[in-house]
PDB file of N, CA and C in Angstrom:
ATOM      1  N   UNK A   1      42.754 -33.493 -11.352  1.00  0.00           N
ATOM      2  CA  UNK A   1      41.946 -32.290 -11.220  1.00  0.00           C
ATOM      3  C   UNK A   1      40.579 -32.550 -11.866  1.00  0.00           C
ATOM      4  N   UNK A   2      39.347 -32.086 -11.633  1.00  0.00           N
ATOM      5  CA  UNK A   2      38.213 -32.671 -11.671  1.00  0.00           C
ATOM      6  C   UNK A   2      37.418 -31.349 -12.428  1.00  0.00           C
ATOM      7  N   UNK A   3      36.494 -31.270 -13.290  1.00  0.00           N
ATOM      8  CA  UNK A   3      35.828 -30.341 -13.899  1.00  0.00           C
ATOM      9  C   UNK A   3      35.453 -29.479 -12.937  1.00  0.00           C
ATOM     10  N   UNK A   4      35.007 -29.786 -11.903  1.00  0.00           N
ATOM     11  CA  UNK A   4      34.042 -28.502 -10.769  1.00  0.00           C
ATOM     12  C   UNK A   4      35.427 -28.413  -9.927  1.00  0.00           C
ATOM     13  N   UNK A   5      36.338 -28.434  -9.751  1.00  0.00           N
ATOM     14  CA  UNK A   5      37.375 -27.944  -8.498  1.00  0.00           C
ATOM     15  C   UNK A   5      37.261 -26.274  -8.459  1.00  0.00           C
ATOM     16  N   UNK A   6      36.956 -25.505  -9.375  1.00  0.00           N
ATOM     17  CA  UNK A   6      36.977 -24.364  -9.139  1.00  0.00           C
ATOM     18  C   UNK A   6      36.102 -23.574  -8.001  1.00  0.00           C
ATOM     19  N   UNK A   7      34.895 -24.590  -8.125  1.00  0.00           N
ATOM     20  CA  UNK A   7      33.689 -24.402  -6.838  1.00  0.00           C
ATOM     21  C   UNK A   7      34.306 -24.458  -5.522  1.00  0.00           C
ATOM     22  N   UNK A   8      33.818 -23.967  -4.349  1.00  0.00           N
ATOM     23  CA  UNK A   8      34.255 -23.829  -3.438  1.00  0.00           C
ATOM     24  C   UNK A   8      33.829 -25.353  -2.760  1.00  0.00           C
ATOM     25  N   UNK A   9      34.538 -25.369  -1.632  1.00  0.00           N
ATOM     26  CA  UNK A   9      33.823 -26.443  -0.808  1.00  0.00           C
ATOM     27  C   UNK A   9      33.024 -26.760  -0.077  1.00  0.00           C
ATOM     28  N   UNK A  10      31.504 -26.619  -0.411  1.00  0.00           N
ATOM     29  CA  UNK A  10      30.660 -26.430   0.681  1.00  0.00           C
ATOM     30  C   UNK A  10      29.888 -27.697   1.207  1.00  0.00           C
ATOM     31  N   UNK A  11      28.867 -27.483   2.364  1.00  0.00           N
ATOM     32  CA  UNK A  11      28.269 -28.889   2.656  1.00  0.00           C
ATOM     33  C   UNK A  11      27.120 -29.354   1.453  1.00  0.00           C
ATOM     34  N   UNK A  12      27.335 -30.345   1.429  1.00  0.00           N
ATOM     35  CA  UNK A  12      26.648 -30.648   0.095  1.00  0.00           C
ATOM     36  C   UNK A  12      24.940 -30.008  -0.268  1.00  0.00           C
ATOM     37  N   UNK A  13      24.556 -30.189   1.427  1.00  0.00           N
ATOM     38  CA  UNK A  13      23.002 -29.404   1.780  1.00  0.00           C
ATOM     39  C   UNK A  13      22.837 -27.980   1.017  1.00  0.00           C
ATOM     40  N   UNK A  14      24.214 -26.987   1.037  1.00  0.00           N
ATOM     41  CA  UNK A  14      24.715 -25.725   0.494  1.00  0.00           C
ATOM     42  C   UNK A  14      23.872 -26.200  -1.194  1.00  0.00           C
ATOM     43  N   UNK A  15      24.796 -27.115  -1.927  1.00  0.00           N
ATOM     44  CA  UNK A  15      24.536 -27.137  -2.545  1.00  0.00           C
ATOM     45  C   UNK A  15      23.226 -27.001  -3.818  1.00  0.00           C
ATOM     46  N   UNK A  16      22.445 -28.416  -2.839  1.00  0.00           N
ATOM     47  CA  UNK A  16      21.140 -28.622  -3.014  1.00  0.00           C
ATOM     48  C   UNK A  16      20.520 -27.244  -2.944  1.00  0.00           C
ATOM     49  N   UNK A  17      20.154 -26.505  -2.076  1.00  0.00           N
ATOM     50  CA  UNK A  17      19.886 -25.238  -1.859  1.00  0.00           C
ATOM     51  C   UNK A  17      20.221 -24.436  -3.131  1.00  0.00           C
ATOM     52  N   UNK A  18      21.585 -24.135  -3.898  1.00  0.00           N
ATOM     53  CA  UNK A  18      21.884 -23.653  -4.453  1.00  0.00           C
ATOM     54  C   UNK A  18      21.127 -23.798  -6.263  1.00  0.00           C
ATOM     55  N   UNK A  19      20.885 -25.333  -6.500  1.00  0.00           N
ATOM     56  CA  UNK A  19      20.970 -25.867  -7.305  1.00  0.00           C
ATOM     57  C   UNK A  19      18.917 -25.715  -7.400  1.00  0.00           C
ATOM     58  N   UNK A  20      18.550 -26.068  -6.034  1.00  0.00           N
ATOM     59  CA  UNK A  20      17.316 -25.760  -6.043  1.00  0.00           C
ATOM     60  C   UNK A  20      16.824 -24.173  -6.670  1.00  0.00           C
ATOM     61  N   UNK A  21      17.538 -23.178  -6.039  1.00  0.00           N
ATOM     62  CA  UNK A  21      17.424 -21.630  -6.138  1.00  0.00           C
ATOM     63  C   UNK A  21      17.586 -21.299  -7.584  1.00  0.00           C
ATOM     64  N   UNK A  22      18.655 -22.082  -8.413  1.00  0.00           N
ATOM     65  CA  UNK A  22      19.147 -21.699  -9.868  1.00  0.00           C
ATOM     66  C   UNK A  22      17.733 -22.181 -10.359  1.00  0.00           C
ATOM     67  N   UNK A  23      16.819 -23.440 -10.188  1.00  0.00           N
ATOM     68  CA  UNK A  23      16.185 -24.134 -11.395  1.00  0.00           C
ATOM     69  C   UNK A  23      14.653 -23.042 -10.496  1.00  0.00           C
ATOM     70  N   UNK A  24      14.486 -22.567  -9.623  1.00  0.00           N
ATOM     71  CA  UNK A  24      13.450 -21.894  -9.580  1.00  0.00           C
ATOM     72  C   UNK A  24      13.997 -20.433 -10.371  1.00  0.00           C
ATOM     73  N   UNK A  25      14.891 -19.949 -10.024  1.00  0.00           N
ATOM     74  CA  UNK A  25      14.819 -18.547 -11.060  1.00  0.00           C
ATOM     75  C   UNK A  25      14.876 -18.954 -12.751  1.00  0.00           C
ATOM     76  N   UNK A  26      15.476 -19.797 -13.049  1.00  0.00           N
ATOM     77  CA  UNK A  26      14.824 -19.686 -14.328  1.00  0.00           C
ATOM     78  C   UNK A  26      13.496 -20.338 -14.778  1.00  0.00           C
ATOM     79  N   UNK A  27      12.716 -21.097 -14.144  1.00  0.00           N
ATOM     80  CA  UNK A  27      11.812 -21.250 -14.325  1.00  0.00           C
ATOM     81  C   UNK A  27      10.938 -20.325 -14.187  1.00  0.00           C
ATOM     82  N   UNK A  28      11.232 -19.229 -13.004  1.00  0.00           N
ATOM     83  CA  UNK A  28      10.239 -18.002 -13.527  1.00  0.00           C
ATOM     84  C   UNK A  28      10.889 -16.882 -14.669  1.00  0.00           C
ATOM     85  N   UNK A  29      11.843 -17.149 -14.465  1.00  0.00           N
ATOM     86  CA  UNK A  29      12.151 -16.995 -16.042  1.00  0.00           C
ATOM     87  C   UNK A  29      11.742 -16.674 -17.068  1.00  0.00           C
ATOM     88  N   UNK A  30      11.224 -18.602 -17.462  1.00  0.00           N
ATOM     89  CA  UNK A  30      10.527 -18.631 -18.613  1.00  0.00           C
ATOM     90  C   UNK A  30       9.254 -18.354 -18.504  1.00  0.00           C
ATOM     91  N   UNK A  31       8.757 -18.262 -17.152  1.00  0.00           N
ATOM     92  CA  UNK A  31       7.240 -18.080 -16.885  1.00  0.00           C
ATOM     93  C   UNK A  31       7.193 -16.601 -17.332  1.00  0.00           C
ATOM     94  N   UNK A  32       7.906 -15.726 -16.625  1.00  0.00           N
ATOM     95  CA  UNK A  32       7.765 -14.510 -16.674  1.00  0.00           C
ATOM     96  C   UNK A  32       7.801 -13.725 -18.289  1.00  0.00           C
ATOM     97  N   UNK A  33       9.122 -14.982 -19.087  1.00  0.00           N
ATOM     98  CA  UNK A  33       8.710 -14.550 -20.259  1.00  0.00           C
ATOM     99  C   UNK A  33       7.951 -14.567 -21.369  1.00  0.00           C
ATOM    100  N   UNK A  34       7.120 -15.655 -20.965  1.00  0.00           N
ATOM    101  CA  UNK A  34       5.653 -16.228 -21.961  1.00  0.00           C
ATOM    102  C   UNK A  34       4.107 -15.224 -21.263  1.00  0.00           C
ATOM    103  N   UNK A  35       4.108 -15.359 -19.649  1.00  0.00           N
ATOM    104  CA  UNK A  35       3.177 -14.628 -19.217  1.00  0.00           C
ATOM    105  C   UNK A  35       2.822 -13.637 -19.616  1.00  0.00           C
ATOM    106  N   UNK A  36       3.150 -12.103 -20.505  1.00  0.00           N
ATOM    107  CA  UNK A  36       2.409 -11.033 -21.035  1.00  0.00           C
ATOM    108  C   UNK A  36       2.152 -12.261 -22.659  1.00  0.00           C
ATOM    109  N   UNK A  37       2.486 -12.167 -23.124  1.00  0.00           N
ATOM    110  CA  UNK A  37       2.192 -13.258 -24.662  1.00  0.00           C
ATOM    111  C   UNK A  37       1.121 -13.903 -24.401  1.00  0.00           C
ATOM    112  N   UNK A  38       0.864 -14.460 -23.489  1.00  0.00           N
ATOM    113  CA  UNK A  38      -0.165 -15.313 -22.899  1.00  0.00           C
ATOM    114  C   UNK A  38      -1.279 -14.114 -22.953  1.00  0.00           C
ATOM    115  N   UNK A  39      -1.147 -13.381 -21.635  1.00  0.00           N
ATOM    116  CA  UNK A  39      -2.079 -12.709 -21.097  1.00  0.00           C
ATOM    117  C   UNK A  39      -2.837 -12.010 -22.130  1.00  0.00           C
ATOM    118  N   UNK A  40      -2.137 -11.390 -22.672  1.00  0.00           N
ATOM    119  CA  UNK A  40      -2.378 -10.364 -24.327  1.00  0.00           C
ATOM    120  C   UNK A  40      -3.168 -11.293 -25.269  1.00  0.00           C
ATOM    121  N   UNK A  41      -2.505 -12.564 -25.719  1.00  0.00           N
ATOM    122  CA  UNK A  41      -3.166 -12.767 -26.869  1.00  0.00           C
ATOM    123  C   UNK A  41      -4.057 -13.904 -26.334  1.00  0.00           C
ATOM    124  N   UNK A  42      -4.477 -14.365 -25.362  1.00  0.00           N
ATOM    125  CA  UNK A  42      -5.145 -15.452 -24.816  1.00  0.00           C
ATOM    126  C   UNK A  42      -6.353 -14.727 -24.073  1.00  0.00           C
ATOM    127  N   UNK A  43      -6.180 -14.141 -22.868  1.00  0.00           N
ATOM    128  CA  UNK A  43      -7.247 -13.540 -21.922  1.00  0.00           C
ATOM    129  C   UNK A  43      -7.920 -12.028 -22.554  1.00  0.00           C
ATOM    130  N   UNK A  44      -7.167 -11.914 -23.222  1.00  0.00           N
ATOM    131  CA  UNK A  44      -7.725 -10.284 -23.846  1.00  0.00           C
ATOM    132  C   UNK A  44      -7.575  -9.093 -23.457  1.00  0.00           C
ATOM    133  N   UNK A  45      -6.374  -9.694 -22.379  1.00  0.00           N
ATOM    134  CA  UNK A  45      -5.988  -7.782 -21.546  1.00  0.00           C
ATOM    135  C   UNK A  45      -5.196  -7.113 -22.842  1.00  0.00           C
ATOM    136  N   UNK A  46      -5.267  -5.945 -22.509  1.00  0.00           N
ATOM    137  CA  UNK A  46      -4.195  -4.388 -22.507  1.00  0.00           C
ATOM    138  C   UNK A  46      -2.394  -5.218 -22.594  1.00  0.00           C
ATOM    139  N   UNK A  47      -2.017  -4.515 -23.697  1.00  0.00           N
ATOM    140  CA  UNK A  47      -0.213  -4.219 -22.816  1.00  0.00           C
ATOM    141  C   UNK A  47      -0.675  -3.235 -21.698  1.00  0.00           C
ATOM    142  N   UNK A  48      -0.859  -2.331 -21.623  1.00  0.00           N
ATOM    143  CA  UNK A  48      -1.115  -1.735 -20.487  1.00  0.00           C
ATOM    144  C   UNK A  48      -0.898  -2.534 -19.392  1.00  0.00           C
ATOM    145  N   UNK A  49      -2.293  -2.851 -19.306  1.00  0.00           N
ATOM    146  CA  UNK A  49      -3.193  -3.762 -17.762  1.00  0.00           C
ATOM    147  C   UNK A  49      -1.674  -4.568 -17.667  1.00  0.00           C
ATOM    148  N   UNK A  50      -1.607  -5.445 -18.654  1.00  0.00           N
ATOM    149  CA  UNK A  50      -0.246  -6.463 -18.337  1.00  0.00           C
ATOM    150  C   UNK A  50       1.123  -6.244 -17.410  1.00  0.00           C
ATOM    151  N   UNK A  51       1.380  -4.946 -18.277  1.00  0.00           N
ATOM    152  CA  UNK A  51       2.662  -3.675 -17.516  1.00  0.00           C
ATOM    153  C   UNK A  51       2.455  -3.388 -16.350  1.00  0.00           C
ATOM    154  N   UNK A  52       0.985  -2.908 -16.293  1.00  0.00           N
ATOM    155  CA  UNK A  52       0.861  -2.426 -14.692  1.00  0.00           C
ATOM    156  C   UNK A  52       0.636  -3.936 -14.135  1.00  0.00           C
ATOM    157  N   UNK A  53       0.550  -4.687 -14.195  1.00  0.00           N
ATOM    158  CA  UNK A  53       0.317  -5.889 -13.388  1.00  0.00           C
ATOM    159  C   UNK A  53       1.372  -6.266 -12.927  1.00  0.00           C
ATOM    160  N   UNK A  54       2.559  -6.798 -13.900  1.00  0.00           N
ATOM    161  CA  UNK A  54       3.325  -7.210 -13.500  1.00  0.00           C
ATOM    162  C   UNK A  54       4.664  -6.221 -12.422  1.00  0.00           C
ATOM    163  N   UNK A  55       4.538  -4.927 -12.925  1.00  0.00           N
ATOM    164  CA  UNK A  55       5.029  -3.910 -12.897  1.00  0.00           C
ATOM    165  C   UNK A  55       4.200  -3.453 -11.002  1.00  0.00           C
ATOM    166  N   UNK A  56       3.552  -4.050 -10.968  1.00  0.00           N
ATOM    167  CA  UNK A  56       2.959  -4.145  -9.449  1.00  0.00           C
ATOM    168  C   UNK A  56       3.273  -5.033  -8.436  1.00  0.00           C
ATOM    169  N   UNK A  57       3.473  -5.867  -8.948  1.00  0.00           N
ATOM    170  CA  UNK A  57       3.762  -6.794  -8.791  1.00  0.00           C
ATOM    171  C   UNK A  57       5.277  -7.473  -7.864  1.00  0.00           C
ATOM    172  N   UNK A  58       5.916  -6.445  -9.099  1.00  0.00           N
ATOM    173  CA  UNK A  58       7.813  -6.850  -8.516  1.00  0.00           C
ATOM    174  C   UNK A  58       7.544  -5.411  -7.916  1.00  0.00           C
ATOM    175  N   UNK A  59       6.945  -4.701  -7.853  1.00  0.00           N
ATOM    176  CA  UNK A  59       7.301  -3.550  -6.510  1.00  0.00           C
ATOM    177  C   UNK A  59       6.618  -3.920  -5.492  1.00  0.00           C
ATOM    178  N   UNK A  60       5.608  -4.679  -5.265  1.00  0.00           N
ATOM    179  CA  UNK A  60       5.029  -5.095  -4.194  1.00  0.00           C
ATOM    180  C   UNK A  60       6.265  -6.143  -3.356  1.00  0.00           C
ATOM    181  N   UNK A  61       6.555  -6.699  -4.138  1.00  0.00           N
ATOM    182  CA  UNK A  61       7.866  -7.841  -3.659  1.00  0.00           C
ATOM    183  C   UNK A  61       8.983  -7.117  -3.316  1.00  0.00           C
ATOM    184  N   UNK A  62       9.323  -5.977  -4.072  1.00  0.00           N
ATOM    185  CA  UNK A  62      10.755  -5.090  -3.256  1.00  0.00           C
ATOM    186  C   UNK A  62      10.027  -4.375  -2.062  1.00  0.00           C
ATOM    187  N   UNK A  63       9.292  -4.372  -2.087  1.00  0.00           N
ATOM    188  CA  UNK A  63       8.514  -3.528  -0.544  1.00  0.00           C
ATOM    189  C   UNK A  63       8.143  -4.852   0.848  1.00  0.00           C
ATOM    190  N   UNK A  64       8.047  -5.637  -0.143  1.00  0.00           N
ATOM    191  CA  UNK A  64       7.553  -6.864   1.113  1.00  0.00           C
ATOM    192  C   UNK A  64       9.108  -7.383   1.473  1.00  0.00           C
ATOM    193  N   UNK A  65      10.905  -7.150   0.788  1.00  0.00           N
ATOM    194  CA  UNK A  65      11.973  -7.720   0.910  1.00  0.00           C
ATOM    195  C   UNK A  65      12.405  -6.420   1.995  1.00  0.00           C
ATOM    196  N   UNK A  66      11.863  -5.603   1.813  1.00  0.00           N
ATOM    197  CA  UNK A  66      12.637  -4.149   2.501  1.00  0.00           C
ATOM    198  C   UNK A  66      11.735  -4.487   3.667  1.00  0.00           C
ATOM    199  N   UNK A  67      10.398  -4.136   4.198  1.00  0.00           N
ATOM    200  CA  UNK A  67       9.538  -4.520   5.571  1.00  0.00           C
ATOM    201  C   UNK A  67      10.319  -5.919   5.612  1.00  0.00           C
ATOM    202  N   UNK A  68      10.169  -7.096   5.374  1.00  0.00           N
ATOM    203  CA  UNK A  68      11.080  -8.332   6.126  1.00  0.00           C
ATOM    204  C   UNK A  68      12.512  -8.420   6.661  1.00  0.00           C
ATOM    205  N   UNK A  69      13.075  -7.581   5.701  1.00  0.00           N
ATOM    206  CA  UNK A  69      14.885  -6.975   6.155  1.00  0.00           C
ATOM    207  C   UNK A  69      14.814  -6.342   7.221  1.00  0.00           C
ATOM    208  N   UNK A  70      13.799  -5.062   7.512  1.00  0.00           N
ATOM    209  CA  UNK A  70      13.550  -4.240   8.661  1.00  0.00           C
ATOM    210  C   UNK A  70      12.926  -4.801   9.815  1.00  0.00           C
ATOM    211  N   UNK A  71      11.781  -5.802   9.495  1.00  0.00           N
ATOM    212  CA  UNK A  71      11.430  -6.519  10.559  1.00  0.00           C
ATOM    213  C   UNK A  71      12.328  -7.585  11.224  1.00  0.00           C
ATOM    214  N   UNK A  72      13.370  -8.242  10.342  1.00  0.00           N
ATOM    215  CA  UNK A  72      14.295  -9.302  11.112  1.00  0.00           C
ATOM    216  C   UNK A  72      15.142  -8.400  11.688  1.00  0.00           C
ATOM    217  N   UNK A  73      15.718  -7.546  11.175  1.00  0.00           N
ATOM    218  CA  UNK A  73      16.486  -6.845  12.120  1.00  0.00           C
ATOM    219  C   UNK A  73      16.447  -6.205  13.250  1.00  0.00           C
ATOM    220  N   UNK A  74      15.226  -5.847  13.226  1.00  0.00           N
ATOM    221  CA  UNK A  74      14.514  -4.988  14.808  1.00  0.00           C
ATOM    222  C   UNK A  74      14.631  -5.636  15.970  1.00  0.00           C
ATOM    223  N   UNK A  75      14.856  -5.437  17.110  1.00  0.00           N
ATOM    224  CA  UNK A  75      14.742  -5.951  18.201  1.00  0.00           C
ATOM    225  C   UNK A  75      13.826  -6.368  18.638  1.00  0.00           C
ATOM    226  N   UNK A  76      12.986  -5.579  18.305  1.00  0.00           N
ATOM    227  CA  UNK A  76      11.079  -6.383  18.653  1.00  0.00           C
ATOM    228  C   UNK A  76      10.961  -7.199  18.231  1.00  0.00           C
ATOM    229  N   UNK A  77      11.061  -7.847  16.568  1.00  0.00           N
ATOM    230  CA  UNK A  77      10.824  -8.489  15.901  1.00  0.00           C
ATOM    231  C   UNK A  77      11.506  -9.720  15.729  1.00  0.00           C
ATOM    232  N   UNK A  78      12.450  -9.583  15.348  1.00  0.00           N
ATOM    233  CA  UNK A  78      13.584 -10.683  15.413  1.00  0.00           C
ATOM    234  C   UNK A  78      13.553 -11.703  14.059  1.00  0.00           C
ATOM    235  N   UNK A  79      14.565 -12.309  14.189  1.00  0.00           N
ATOM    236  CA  UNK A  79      14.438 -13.369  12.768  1.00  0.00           C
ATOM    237  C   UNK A  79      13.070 -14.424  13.576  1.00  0.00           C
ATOM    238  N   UNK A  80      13.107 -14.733  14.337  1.00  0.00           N
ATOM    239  CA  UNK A  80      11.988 -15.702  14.925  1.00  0.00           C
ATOM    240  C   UNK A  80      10.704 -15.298  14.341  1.00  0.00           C
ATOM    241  N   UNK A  81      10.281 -13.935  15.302  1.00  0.00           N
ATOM    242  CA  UNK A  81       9.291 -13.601  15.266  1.00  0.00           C
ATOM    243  C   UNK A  81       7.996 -13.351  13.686  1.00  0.00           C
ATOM    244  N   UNK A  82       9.381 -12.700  12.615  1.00  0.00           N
ATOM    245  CA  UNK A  82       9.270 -12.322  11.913  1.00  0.00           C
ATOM    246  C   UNK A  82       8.787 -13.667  10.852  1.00  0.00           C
ATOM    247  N   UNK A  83       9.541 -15.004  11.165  1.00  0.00           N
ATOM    248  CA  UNK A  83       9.343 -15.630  10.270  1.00  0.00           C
ATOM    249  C   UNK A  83       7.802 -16.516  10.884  1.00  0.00           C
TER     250      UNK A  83
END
């Protein structure tokens, strides 16, 4: 029995993909968690300005995931079209 048997069996490509996806979310991660520290004590913004920035930011991205969900799904649109 082998340390990873609990993982499922996928094509190894799955994997890569997977392994790619883990080391980009935490890398914004750590980006995301130095970026106000930065911004604040380096460039000279606001907590404010910072809050609303970033805070614009990830709602702009849940609005651009909801229009792309709605656009692949449409018949007009299609996964093709859309991408």
């Amino acid at each position: 029995m082998t340390t990873f048997s609990w993982l499922p069996r996928l094509n190894p490509q799955i994997w890569i993909l997977v392994m790619g996806r883990f080391l980009s979310q935490v890398g914004s991660g750590v980006v995301l968690f130095y970026e106000p520290i930065y911004f604040v004590n380096q460039v000279g913004l606001s907590p404010t300005q910072v809050g609303i920035g970033l805070s614009s930011a990830a709602m702009a991205s849940a609005g651009g995931y909801v229009l792309a969900g709605t656009m692949t799904d449409s018949l007009f649109w299609g996964r093709r079209r859309t991408l």
